[in-house]
N, C-alpha and C. Protein backbone atom coordinates (compact mmCIF):
# COMPACT_ATOMS: atom_id res chain seq x y z
N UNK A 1 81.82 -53.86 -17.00
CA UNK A 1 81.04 -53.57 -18.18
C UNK A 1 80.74 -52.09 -18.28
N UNK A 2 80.33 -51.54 -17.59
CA UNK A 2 80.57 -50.32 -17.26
C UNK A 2 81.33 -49.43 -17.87
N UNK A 3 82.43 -49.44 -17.17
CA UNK A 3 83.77 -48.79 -17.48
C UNK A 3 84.21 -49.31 -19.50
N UNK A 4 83.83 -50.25 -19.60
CA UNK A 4 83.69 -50.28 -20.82
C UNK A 4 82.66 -49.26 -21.75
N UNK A 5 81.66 -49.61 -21.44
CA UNK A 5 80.80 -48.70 -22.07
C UNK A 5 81.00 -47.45 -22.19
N UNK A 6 81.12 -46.93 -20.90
CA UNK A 6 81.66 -45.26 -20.60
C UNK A 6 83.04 -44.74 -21.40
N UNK A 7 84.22 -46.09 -21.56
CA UNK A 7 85.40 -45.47 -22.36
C UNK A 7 85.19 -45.69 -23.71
N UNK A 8 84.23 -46.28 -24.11
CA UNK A 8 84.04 -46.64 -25.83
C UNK A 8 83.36 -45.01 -25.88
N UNK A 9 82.01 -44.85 -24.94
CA UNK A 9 81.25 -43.20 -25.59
C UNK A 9 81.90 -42.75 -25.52
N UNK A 10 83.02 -42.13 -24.36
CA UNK A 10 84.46 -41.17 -24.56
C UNK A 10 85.31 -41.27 -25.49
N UNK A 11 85.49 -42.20 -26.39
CA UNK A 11 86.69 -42.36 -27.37
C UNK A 11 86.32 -42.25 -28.15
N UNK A 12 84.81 -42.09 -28.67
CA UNK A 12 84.50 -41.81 -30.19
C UNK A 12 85.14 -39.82 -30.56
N UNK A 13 85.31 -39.83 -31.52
CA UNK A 13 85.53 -38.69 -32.02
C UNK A 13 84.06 -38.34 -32.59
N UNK A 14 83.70 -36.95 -32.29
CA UNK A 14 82.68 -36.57 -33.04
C UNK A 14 82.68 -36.61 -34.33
N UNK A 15 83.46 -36.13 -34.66
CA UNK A 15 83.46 -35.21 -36.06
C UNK A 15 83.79 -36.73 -37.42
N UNK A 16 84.45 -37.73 -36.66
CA UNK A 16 84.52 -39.17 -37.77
C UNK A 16 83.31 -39.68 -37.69
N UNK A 17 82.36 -39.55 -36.37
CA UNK A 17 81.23 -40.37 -36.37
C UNK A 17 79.91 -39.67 -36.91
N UNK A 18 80.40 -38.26 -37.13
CA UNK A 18 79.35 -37.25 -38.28
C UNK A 18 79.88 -37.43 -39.17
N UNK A 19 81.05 -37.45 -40.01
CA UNK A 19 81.53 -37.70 -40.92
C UNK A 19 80.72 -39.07 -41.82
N UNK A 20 80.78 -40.04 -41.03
CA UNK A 20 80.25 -41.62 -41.11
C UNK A 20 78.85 -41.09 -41.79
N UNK A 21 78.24 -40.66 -41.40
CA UNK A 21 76.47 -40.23 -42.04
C UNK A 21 76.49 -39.08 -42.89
N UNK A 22 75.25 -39.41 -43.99
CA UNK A 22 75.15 -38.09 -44.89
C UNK A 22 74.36 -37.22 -44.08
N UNK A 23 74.26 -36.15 -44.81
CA UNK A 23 74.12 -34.47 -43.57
C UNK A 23 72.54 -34.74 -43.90
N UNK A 24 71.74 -35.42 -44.21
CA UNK A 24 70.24 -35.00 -44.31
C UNK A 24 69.49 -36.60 -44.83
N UNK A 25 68.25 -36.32 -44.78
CA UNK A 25 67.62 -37.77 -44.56
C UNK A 25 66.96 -38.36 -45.65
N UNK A 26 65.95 -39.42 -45.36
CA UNK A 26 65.75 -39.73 -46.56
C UNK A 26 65.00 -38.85 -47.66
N UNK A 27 64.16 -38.06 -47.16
CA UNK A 27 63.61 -37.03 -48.36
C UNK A 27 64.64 -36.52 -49.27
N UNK A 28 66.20 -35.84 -48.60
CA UNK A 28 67.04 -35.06 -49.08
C UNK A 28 67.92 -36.38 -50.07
N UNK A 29 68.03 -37.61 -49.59
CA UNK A 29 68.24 -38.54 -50.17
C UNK A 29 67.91 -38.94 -51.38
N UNK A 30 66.39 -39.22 -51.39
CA UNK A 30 65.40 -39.16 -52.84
C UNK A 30 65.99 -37.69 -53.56
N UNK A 31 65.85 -37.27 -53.13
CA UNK A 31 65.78 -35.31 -54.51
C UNK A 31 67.17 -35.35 -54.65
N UNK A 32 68.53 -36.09 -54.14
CA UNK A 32 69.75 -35.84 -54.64
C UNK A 32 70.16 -37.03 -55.42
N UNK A 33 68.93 -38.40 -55.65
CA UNK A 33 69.54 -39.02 -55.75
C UNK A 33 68.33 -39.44 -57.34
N UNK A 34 67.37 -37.88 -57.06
CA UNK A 34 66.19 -38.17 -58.09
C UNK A 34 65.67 -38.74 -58.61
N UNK A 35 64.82 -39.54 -57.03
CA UNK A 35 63.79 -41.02 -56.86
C UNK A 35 62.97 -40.62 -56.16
N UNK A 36 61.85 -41.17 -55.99
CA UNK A 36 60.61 -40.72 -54.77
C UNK A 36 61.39 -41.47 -53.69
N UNK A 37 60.47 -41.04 -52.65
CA UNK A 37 60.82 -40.98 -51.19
C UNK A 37 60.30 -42.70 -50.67
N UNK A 38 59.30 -42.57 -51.55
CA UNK A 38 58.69 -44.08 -51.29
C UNK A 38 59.85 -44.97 -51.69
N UNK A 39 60.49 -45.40 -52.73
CA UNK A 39 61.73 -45.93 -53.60
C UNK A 39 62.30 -45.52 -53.01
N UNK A 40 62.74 -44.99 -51.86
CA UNK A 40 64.03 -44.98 -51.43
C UNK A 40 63.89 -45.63 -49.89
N UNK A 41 62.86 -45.13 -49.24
CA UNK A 41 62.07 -46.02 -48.02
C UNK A 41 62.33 -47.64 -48.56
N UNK A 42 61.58 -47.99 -49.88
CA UNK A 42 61.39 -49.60 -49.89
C UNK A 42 63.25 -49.87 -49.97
N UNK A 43 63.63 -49.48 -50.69
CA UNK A 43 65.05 -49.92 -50.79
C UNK A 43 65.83 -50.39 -49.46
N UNK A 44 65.71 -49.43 -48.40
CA UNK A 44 66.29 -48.86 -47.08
C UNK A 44 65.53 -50.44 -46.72
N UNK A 45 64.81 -50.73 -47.14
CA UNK A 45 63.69 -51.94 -45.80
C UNK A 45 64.08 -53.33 -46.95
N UNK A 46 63.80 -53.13 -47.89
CA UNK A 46 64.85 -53.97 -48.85
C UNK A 46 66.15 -54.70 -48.36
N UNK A 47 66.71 -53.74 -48.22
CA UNK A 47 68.48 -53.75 -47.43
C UNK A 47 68.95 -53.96 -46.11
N UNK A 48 67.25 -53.87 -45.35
CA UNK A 48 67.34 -54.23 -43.73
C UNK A 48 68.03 -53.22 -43.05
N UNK A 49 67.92 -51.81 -43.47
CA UNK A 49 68.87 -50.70 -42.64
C UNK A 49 67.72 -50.26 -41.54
N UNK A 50 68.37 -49.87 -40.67
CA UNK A 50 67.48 -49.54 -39.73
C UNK A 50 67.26 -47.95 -39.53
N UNK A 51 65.96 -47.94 -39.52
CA UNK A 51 65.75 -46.68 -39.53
C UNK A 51 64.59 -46.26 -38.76
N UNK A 52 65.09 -46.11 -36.79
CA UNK A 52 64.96 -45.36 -35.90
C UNK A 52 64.29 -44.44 -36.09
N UNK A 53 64.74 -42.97 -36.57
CA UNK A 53 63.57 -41.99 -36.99
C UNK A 53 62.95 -41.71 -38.12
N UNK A 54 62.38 -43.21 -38.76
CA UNK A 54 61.45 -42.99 -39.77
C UNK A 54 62.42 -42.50 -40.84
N UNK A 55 61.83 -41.77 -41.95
CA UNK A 55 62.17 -40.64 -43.12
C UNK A 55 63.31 -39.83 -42.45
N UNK A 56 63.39 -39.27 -41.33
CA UNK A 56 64.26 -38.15 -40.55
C UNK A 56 65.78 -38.92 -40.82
N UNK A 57 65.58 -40.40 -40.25
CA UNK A 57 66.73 -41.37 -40.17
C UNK A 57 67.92 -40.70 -41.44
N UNK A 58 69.27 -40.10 -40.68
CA UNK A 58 70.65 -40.14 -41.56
C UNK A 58 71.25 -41.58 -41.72
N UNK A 59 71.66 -41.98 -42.95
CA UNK A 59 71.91 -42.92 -43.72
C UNK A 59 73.42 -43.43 -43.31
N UNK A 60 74.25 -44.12 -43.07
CA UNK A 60 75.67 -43.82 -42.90
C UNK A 60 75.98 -43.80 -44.55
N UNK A 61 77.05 -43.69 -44.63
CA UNK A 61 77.38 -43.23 -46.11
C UNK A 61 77.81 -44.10 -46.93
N UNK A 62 78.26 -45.89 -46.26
CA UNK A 62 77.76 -46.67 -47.23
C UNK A 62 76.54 -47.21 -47.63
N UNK A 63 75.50 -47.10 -46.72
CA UNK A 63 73.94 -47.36 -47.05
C UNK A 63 73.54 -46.57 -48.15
N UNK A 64 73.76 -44.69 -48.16
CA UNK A 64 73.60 -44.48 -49.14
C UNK A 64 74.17 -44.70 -50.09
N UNK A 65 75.83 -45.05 -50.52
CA UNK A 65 76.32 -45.71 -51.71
C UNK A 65 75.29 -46.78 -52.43
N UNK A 66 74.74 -48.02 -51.46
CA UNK A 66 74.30 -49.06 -51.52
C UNK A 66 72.87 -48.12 -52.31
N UNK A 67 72.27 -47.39 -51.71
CA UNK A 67 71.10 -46.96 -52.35
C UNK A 67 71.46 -46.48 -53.64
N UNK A 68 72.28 -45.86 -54.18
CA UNK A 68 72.90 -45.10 -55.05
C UNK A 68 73.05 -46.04 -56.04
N UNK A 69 74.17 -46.49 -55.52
CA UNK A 69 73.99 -47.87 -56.87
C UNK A 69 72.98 -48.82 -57.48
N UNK A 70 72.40 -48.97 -56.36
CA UNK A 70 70.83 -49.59 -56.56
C UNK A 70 70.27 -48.85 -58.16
N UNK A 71 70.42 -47.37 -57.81
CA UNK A 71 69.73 -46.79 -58.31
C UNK A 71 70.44 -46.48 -59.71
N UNK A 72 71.61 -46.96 -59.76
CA UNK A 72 72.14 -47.02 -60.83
C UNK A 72 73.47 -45.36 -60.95
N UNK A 73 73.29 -44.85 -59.98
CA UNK A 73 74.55 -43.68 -59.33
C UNK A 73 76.00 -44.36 -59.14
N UNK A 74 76.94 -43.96 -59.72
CA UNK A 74 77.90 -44.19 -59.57
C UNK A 74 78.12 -43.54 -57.97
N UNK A 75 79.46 -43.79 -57.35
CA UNK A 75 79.79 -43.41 -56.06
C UNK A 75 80.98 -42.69 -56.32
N UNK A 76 80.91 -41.35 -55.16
CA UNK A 76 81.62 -41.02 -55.30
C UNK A 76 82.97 -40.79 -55.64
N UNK A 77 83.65 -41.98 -55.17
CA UNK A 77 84.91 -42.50 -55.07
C UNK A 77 85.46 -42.75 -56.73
N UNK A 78 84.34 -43.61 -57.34
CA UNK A 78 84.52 -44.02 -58.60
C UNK A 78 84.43 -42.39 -59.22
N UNK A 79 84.15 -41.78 -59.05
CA UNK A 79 84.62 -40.23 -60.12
C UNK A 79 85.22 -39.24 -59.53
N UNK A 80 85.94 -39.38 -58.31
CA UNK A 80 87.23 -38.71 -57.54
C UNK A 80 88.23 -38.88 -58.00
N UNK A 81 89.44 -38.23 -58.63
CA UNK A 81 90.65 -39.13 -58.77
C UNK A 81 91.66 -39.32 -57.09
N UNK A 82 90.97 -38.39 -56.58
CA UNK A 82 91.94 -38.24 -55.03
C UNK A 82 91.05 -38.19 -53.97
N UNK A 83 91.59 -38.75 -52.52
CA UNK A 83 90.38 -38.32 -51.66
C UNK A 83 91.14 -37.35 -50.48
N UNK A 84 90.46 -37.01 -49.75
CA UNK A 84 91.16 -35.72 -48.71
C UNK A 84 91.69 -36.62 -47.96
N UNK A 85 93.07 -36.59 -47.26
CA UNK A 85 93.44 -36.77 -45.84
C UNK A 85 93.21 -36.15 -44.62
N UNK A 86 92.99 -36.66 -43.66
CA UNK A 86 93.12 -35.92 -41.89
C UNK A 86 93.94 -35.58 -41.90
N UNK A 87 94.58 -34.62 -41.78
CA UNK A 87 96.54 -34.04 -41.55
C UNK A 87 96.17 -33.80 -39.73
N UNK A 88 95.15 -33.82 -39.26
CA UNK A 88 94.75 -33.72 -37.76
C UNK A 88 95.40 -34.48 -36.92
């Protein structure tokens, strides 16, 4: 079990598992998504997301879709015509 655990933390890639979360929390959430902080807290507890450090807590980036739409925000995707590839 061990050796499991230890090769799953080694195999994550940083940069997909920052990628996975938006860069800032729920305050920055509310003002980009121009809702109070409270409405975006109830939503988050609404939706059963867990949120470890309070308000501080980064969202992964379908939670915030999920909030987004809630809120009546289209998602990104829907007004992209293309998305970036890893060429990495």
């Amino acid at each position: 079990q061990a050796f499991a655990l230890l090769e799953a933390v080694t195999s994550l890639d940083a940069s997909e598992v920052d990628d996975a979360y938006v860069s800032f929390g729920l305050d920055g959430c509310a003002r980009r998504l121009e809702a109070d902080l409270a409405e975006v807290f109830a939503l988050c507890v609404d939706n059963n997301f867990a949120l470890p450090h309070g308000v501080e807590t980064r969202l992964r980036r379908d939670q915030f879709d999920t909030i987004a739409r809630t809120l009546g925000w289209r998602s990104d995707e829907a007004r992209l015509p293309f998305k970036y590839e890893d060429f990495g």
